[in-house]
Protein backbone atom coordinates (compact mmCIF):
# COMPACT_ATOMS: atom_id res chain seq x y z
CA UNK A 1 0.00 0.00 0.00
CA UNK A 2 1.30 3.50 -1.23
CA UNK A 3 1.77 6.42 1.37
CA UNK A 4 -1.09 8.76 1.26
CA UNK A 5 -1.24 12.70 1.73
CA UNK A 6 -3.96 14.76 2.08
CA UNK A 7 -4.36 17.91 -0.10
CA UNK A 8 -6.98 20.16 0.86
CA UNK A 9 -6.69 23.21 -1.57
CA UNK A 10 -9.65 24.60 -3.54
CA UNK A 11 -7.63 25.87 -6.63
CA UNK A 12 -6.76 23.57 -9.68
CA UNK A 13 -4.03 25.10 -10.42
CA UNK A 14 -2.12 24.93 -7.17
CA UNK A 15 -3.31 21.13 -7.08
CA UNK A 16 -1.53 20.68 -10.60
CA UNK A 17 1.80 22.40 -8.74
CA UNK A 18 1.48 19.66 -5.86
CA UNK A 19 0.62 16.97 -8.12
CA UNK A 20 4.07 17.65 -10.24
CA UNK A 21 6.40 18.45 -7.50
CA UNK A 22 5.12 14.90 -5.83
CA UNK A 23 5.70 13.07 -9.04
CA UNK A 24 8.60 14.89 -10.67
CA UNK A 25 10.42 13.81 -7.45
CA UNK A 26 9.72 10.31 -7.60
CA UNK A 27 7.57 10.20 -5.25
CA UNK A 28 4.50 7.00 -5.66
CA UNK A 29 1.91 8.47 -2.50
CA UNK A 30 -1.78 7.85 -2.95
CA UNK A 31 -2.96 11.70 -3.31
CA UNK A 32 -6.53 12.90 -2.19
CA UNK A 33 -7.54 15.94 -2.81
CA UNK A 34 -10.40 17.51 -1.19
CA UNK A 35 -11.66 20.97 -1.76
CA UNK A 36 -14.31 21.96 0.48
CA UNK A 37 -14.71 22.23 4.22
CA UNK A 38 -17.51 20.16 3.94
CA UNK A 39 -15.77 17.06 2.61
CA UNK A 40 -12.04 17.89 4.97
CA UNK A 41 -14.78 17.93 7.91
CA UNK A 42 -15.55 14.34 7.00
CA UNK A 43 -12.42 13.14 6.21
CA UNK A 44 -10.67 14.22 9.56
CA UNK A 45 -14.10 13.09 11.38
CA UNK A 46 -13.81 9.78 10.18
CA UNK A 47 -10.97 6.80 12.05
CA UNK A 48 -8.53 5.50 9.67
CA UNK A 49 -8.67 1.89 8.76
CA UNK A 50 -7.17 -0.77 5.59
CA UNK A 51 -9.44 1.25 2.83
CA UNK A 52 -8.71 4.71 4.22
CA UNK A 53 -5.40 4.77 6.35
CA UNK A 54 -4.00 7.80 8.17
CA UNK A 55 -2.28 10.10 5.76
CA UNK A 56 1.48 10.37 6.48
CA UNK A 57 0.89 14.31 5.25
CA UNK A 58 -1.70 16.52 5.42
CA UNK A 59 -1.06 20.18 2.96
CA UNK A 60 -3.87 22.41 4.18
CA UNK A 61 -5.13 25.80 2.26
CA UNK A 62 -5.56 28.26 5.50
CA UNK A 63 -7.19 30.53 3.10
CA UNK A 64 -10.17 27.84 1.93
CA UNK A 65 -13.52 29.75 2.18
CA UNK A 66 -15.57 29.02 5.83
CA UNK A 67 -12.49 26.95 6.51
CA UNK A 68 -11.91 27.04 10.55
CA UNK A 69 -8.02 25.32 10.87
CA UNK A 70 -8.41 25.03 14.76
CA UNK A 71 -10.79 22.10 13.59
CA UNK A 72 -8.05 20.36 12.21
């Protein structure tokens, strides 16, 4: 099973930048990307287990819309 990290970013483009500096590194993680408060609320809310481990990573936009970070 691949390493996973956690992206939580709202713009494309900056996911793109992420996305290449993983990859252009060499670097085979599992990345999930999740752009709303909404769905990073019930990510973080939810245990890990085999079909969604703990992420090794978590890259977090502190300027996401609504987004409280003291949550996280």
């Amino acid at each position: 099973m691949k390493a996973q990290i956690v992206l939580v970013e709202d713009n494309p483009g900056d996911v793109i930048l992420v996305k290449e500096a993983l990859y252009s590194r060499g670097l085979r993680v599992d990345l999930c990307v999740i752009d709303t408060e909404g769905q990073a609320d019930e990510f973080f809310s939810t245990p890990g287990d085999n079909e969604h481990p703990c992420p090794i990573l978590v890259l977090l936009d502190l300027n996401l819309p609504e987004l409280e970070p003291e949550k996280f």
